[in-house]
Protein backbone atom coordinates (compact mmCIF):
# COMPACT_ATOMS: atom_id res chain seq x y z
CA UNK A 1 85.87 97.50 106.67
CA UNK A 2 83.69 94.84 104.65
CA UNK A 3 84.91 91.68 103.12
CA UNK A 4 84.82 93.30 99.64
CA UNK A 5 86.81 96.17 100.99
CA UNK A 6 89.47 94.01 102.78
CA UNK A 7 89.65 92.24 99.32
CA UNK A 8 90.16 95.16 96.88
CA UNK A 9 92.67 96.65 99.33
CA UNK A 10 94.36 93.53 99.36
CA UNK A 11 94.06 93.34 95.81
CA UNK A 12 95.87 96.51 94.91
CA UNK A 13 98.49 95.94 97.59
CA UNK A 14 99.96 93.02 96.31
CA UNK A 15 99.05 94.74 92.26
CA UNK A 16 101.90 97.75 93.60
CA UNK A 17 104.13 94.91 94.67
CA UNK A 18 103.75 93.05 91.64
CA UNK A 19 105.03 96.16 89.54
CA UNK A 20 107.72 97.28 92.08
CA UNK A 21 109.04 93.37 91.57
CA UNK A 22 108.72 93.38 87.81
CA UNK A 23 110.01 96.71 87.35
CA UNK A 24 112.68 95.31 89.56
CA UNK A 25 113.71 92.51 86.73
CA UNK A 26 113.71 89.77 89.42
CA UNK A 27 111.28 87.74 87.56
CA UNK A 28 112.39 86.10 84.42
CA UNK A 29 110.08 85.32 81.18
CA UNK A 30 109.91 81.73 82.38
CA UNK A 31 108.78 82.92 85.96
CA UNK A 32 106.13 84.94 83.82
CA UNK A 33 104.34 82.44 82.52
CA UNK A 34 104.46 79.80 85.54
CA UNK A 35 100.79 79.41 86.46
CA UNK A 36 101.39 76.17 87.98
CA UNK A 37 104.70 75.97 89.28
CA UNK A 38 105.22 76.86 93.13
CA UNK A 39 107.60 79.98 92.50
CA UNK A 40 107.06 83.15 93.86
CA UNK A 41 105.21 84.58 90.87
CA UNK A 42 103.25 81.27 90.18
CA UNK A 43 102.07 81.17 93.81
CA UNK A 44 101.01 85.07 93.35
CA UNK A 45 99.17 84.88 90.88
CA UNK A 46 97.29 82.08 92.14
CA UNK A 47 96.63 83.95 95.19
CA UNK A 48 95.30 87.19 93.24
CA UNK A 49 93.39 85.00 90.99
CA UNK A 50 91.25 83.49 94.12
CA UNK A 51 90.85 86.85 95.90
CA UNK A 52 89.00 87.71 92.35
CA UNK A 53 87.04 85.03 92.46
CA UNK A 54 86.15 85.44 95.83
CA UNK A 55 85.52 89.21 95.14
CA UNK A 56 83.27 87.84 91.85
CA UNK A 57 81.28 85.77 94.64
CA UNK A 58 80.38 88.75 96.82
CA UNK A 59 79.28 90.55 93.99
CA UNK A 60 77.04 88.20 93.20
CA UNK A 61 75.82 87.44 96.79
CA UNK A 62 75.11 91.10 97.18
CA UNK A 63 73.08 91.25 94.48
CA UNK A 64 71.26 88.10 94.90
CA UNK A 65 72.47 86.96 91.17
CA UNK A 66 74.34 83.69 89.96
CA UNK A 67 77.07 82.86 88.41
């Protein structure tokens, strides 16, 4: 499996769990919006926001572009 692969599979993973948990109601409106912070959600969505990147990066390596 390539890098990108292993990224996007990752990617929609933890996107299921996300729902299953929110659908859940164990995150609260605070949680929500706690980009920063190092709860559960706020250390999530930091994670999913660098696999993006890092998926943005291969793009562009692949296609010999830049950002």
């Amino acid at each position: 499996m390539s890098k990108k692969q292993e990224i996007i599979k990752r990617m929609l993973d933890m996107q299921s769990k996300f729902i299953e948990i929110e659908q859940s109601g164990k995150f609260s409106t605070e949680d929500y919006y706690d980009s920063d912070g190092e709860s559960e959600l706020a250390r999530y969505k930091r994670e999913f926001d660098e696999l993006a990147t890092q998926l943005v990066d291969l793009a562009h390596e692949e296609k010999g572009s830049h950002r």
